[in-house]
Protein backbone atom coordinates (compact mmCIF):
# COMPACT_ATOMS: atom_id res chain seq x y z
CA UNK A 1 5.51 -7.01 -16.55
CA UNK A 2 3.27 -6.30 -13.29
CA UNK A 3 5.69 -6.13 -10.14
CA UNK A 4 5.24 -8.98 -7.58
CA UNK A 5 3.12 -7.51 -4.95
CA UNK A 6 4.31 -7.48 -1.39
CA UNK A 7 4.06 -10.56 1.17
CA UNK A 8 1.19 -8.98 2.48
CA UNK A 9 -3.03 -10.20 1.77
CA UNK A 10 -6.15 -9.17 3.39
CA UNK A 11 -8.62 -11.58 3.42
CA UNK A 12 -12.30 -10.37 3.55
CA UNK A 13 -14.77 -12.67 4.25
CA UNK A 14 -17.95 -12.15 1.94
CA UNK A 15 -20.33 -13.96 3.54
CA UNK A 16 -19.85 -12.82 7.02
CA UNK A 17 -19.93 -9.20 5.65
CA UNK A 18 -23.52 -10.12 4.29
CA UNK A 19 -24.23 -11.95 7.65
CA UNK A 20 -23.52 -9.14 9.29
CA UNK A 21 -25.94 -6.90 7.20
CA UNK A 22 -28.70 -8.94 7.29
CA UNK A 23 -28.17 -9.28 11.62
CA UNK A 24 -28.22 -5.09 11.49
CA UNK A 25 -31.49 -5.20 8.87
CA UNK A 26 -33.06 -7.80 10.90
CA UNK A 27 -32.45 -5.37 14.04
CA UNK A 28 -33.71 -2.20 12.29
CA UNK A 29 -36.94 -3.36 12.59
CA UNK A 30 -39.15 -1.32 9.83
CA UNK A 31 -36.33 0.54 8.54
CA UNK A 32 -33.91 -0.87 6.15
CA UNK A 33 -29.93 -1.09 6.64
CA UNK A 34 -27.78 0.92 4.60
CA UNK A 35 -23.93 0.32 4.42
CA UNK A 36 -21.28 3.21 5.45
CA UNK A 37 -18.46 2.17 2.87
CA UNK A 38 -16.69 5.09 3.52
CA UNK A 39 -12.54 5.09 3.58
CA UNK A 40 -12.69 2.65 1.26
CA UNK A 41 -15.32 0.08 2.77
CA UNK A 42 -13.31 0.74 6.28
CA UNK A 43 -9.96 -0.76 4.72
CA UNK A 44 -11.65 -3.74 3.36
CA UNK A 45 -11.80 -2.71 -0.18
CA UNK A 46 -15.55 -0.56 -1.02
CA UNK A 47 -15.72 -2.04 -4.42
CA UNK A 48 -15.94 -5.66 -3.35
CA UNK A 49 -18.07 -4.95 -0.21
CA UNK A 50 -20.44 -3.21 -2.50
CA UNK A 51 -20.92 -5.94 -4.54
CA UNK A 52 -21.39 -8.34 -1.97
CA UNK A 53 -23.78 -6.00 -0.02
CA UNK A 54 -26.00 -5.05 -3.32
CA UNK A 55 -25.96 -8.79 -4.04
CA UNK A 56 -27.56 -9.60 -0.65
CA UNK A 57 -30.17 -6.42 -1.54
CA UNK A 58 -28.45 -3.36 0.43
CA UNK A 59 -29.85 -0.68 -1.50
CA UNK A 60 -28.02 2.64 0.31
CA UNK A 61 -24.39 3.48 0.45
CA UNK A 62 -22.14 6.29 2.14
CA UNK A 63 -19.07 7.62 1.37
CA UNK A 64 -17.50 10.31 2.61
CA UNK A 65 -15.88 12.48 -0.98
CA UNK A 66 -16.84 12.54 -4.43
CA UNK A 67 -13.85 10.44 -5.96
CA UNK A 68 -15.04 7.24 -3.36
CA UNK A 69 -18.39 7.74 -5.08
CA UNK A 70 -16.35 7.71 -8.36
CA UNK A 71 -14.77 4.54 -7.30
CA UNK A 72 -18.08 2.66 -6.91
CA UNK A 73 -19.88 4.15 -10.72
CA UNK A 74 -21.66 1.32 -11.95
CA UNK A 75 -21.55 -1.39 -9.34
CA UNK A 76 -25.44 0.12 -8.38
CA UNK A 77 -27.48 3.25 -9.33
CA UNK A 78 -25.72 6.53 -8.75
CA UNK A 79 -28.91 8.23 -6.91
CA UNK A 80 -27.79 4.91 -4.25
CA UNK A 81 -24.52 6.06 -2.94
CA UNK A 82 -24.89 9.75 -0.66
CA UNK A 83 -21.73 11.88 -0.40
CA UNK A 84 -22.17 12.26 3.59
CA UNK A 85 -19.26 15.31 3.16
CA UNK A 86 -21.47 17.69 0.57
CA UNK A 87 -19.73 19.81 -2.55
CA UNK A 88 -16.94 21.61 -0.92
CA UNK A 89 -17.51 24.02 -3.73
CA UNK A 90 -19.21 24.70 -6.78
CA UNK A 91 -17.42 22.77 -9.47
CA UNK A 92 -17.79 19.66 -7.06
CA UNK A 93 -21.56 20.58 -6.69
CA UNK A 94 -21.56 20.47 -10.49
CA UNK A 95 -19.66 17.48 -10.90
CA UNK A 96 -21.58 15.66 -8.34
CA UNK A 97 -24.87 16.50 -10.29
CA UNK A 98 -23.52 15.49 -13.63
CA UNK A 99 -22.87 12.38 -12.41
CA UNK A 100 -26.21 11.67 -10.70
CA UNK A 101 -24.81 10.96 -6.77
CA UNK A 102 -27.14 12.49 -4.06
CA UNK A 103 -25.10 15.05 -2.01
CA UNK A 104 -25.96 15.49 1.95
CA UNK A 105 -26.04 19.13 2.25
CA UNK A 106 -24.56 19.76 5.83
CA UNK A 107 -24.81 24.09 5.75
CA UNK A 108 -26.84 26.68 3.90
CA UNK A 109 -23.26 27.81 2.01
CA UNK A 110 -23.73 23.95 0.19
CA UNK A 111 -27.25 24.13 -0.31
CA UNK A 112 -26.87 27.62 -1.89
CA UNK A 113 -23.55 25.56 -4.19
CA UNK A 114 -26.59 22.82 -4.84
CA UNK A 115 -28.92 25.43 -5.74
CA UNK A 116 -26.22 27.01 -8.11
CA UNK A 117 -25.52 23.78 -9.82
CA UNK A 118 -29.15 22.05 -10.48
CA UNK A 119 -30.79 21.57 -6.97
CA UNK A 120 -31.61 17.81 -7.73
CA UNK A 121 -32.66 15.86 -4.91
CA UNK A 122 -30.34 15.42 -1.60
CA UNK A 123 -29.88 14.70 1.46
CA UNK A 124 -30.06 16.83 4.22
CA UNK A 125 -27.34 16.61 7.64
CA UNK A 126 -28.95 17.74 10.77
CA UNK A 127 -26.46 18.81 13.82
CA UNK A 128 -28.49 17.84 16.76
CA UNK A 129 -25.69 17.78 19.10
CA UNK A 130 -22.40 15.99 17.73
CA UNK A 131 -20.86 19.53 16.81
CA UNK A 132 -19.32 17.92 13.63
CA UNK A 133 -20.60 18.45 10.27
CA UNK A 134 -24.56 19.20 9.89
CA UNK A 135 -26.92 22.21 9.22
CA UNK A 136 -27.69 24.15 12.57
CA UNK A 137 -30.98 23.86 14.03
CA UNK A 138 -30.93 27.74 13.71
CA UNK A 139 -30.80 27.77 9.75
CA UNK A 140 -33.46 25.34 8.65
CA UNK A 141 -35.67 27.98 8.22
CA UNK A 142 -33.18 29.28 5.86
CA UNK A 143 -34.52 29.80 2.40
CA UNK A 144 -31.46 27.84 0.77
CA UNK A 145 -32.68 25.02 2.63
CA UNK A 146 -36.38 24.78 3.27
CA UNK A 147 -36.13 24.90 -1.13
CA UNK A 148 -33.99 21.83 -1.27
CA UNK A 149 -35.56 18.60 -2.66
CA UNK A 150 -34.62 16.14 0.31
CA UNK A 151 -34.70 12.71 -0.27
CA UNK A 152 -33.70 12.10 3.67
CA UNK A 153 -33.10 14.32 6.68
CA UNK A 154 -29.90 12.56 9.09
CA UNK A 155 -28.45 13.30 11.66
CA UNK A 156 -25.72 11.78 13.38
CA UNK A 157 -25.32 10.22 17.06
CA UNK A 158 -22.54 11.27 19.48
CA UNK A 159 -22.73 8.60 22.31
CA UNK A 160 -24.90 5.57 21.22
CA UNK A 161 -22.16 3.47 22.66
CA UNK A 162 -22.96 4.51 25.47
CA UNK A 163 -25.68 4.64 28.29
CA UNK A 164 -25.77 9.00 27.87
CA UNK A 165 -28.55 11.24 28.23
CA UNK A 166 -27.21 13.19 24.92
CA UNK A 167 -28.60 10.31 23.03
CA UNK A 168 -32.69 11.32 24.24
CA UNK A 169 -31.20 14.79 24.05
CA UNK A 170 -30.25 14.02 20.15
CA UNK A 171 -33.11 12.20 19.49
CA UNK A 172 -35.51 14.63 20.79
CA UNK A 173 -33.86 17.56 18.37
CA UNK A 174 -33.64 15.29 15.30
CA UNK A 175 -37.94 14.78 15.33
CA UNK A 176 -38.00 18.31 16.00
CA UNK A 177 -35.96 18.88 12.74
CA UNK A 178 -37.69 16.47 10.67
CA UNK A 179 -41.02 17.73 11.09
CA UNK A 180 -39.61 21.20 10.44
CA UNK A 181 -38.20 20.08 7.71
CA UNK A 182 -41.36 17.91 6.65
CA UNK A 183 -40.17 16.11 3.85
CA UNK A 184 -37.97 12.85 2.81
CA UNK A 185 -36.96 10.04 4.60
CA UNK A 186 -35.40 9.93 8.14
CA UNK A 187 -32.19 8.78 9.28
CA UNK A 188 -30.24 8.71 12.53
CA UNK A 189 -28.94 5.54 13.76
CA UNK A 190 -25.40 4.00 12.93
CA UNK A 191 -24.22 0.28 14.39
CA UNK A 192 -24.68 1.20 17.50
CA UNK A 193 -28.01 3.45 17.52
CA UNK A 194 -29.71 0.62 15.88
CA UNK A 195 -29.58 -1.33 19.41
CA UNK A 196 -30.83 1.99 21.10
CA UNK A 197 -34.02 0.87 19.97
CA UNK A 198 -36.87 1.27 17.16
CA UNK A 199 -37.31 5.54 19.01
CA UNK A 200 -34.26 5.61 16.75
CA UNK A 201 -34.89 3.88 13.55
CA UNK A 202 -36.19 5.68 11.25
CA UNK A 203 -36.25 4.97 7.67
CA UNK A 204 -33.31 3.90 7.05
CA UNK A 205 -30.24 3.16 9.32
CA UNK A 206 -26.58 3.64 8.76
CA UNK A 207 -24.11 0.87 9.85
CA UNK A 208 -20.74 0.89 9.11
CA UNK A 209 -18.48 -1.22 11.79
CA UNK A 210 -20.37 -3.56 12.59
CA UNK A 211 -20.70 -4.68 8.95
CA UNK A 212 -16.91 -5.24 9.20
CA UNK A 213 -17.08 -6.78 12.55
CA UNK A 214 -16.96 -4.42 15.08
CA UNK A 215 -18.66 -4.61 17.94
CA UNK A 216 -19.81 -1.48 19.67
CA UNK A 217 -22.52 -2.29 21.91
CA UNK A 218 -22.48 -5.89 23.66
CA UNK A 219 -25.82 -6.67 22.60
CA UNK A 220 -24.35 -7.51 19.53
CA UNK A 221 -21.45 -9.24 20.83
CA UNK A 222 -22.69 -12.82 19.78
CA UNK A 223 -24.44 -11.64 16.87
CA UNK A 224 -21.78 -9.93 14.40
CA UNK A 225 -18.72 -12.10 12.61
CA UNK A 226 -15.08 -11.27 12.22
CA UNK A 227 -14.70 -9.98 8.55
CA UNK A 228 -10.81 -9.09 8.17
CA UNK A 229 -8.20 -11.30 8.44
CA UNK A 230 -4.98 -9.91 8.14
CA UNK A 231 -1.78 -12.05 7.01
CA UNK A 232 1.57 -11.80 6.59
CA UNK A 233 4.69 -14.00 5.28
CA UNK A 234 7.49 -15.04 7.02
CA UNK A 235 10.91 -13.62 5.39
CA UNK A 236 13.48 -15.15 7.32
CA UNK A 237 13.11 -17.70 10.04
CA UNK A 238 16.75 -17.45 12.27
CA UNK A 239 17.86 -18.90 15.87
CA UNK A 240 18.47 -16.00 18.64
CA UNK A 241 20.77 -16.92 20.96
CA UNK A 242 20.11 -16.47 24.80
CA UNK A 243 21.04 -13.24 26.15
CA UNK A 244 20.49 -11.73 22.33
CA UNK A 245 18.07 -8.91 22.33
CA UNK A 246 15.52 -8.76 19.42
CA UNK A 247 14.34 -5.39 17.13
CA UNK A 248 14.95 -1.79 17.68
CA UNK A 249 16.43 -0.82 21.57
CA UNK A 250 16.38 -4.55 22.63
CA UNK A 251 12.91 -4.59 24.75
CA UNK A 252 13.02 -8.29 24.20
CA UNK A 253 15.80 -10.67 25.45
CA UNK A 254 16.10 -14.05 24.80
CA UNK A 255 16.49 -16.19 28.13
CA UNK A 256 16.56 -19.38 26.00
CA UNK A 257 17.74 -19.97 22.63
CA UNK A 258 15.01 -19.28 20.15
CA UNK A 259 13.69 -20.26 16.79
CA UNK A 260 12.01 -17.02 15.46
CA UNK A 261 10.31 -15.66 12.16
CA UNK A 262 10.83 -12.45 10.86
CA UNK A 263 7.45 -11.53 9.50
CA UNK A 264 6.89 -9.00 6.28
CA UNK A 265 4.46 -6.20 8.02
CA UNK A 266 5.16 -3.39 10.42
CA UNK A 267 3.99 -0.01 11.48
CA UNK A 268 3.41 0.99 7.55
CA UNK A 269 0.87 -1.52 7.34
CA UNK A 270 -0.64 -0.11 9.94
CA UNK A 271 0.32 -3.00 12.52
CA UNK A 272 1.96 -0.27 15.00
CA UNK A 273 4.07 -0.17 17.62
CA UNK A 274 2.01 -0.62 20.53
CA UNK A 275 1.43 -4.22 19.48
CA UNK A 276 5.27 -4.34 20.42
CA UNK A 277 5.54 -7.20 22.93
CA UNK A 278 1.81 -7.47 23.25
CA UNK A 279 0.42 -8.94 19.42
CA UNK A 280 -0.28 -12.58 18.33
CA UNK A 281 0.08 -14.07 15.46
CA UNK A 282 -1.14 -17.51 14.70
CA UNK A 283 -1.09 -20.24 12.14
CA UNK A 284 -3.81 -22.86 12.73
CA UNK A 285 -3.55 -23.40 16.12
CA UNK A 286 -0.09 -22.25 17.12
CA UNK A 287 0.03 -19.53 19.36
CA UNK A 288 3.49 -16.74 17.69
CA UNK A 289 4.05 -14.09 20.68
CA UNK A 290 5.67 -11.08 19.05
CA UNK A 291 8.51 -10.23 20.50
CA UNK A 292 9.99 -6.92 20.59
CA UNK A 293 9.70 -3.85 18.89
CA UNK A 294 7.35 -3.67 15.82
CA UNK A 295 9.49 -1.94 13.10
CA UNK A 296 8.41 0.06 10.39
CA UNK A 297 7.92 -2.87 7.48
CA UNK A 298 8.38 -5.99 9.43
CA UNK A 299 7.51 -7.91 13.05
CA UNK A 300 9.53 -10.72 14.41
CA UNK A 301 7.25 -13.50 15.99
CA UNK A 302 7.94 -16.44 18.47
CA UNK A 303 8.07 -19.67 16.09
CA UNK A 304 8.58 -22.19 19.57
CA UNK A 305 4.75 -23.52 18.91
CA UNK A 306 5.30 -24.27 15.61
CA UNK A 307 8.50 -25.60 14.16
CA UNK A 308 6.73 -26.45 10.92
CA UNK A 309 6.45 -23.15 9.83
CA UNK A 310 9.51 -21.89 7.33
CA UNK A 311 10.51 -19.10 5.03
CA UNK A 312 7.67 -18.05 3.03
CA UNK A 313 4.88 -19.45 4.95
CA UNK A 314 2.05 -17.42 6.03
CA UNK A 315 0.78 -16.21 9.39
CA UNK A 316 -2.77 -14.53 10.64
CA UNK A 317 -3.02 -11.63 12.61
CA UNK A 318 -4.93 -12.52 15.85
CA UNK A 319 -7.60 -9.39 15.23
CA UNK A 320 -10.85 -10.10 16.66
CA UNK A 321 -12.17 -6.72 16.59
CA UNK A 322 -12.98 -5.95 20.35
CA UNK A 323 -10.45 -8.23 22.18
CA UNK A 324 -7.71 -6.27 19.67
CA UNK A 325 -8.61 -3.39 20.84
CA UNK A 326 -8.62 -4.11 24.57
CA UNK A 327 -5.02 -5.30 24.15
CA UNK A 328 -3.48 -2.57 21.97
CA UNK A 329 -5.41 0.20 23.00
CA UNK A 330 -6.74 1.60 19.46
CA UNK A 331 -10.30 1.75 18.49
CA UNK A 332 -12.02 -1.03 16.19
CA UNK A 333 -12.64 2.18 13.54
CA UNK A 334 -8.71 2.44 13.84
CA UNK A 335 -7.93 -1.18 14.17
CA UNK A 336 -9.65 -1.47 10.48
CA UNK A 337 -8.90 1.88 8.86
CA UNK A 338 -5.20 1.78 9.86
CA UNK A 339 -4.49 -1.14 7.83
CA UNK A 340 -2.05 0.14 4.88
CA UNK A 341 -2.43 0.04 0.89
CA UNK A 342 0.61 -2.91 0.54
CA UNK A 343 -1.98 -5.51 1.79
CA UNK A 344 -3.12 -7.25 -0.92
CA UNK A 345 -7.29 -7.31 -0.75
């Protein structure tokens, strides 16, 4: 008998996820959209957002190791889905060839492991300035890579959030390296590159939070649609007295008596602590303050707006992307990633 999962469900919405690609297609001009799907589709779940995405025609897919590429095996053509991280050594280069996924080859020690295990086609990383993962501008002439069968040459922006010089700077370096390199496709641009303009384009283009409803440059503030929703069940629903203090060190006190809901999600779940005294939670339009500390597997809520709401009832996260992270201070990449295996997706 499968155990009862815990009060805990993610609910993705499909057709603002395909919204959302065709908005960043739309935007790459000439070039088509890809979909970074990555750490498990950002937290949403990779196998459903694949489907939905290859449904809607996405054709290209990133992950970052060989078993997410595993994870996705038959949903679309194994030469689709790029392994942005390379073989970190030769039986991965070999199992990676066997199974027909196109590595990106990020230094001449993997392109020599791709040599050594078949040398079919790849992709090729370019470090133009990020400092990360990438081939040096210094060893393309290598002979381990100028005999690699590219499919496309990337590289990968370090500011295109922002108004920085580093992004002519990277730009500048990556058609340098592609007409070195002189063969395959060309890719640079992730969410927020594709609104630096068609300069950055390419071929093909590399989104990944705005699919899931980020929103890193404003331009696409009133373009891109919230994807997760985040909910939670209420476990107990009790009255705190006034003067009673509420969670861990009793941050909150009650000046008034208070109906309140003790709600099944905490810092495990990757609702953390500084959402302590500063999160909402809603159900329809009731506004639930939460009020003192979040604990590790559970959140206590305000229930004053709405004394409907009773044990085993469900809540929503208030987690619009941007405006959640302006009030808790994490990222939208974290804000997504951070949410924990026990929600139900």
């Amino acid at each position: 008998m499968t155990p009862p999962e815990p009060p805990l469900r993610l609910i993705l919405d499909t057709d603002a996820l395909v919204h959302n690609w065709r908005v960043l297609d739309r935007l790459s001009g000439t070039a088509r959209a890809g979909a970074a799907v990555k750490a498990d589709g950002y937290g949403l779940g990779a196998v459903r957002v694949v489907r939905a995405l290859a449904a809607a025609g996405c054709r290209d897919f990133f992950v970052a190791y060989p078993s997410e590429a595993a994870a996705l095996e038959g949903l679309v053509d194994s030469d689709r889905i790029a392994i942005l991280h390379g073989p970190q050594s030769l039986a991965e280069a070999q199992w990676i060839a066997a199974r027909g996924f196109r590595p990106v080859i990020n230094s001449v020690r993997q392109a020599s492991m791709w040599a050594d295990a078949g040398a079919g086609p790849c992709d090729l990383m370019v470090d133009t300035g990020i400092n990360r993962l990438g081939v040096a501008m210094a060893d393309l002439a290598a002979p381990a890579i100028t005999t690699l069968n590219i499919r496309t040459v990337h590289s990968h922006l370090a500011s295109a959030d922002e108004d920085s010089p580093l992004n002519a700077q990277q730009l500048s370096r990556w058609r340098w390296a592609c007409a070195q390199i002189g063969q395959g496709e060309v890719s640079l641009a992730n969410s927020a590159g594709i609104m630096l303009g068609s300069d950055f384009h390419g071929d093909l283009t590399r989104p990944g939070l705005a699919l899931y409803g980020g929103v890193p440059s404003i331009a696409l503030a009133s373009e891109i649609r919230q994807v997760a929703f985040p909910e939670a069940a209420i476990m107990q629903v009790r009255t705190v007295n006034a003067g009673e203090g509420i969670g861990y060190n009793a941050t909150f006190v009650a000046e008034r008596d208070m109906r309140v809901g003790v709600v099944a999600m905490g810092y495990a779940d990757g609702y953390l602590r500084c959402w302590s005294g500063k999160g909402v939670m809603r159900a329809d339009d009731a506004h639930l303050p939460v009020l003192g500390r979040v604990s590790m597997d559970m959140t206590v809520i305000d229930l004053s707006a709405a004394p409907h709401l009773g044990e085993g009832d469900w809540v929503g996260l208030d987690y619009t992307l941007p405006e959640a992270a302006r009030i808790s201070g994490l990222s939208q990449y974290e804000l997504l990633t951070l949410l924990g295996g026990r929600f139900a997706r």
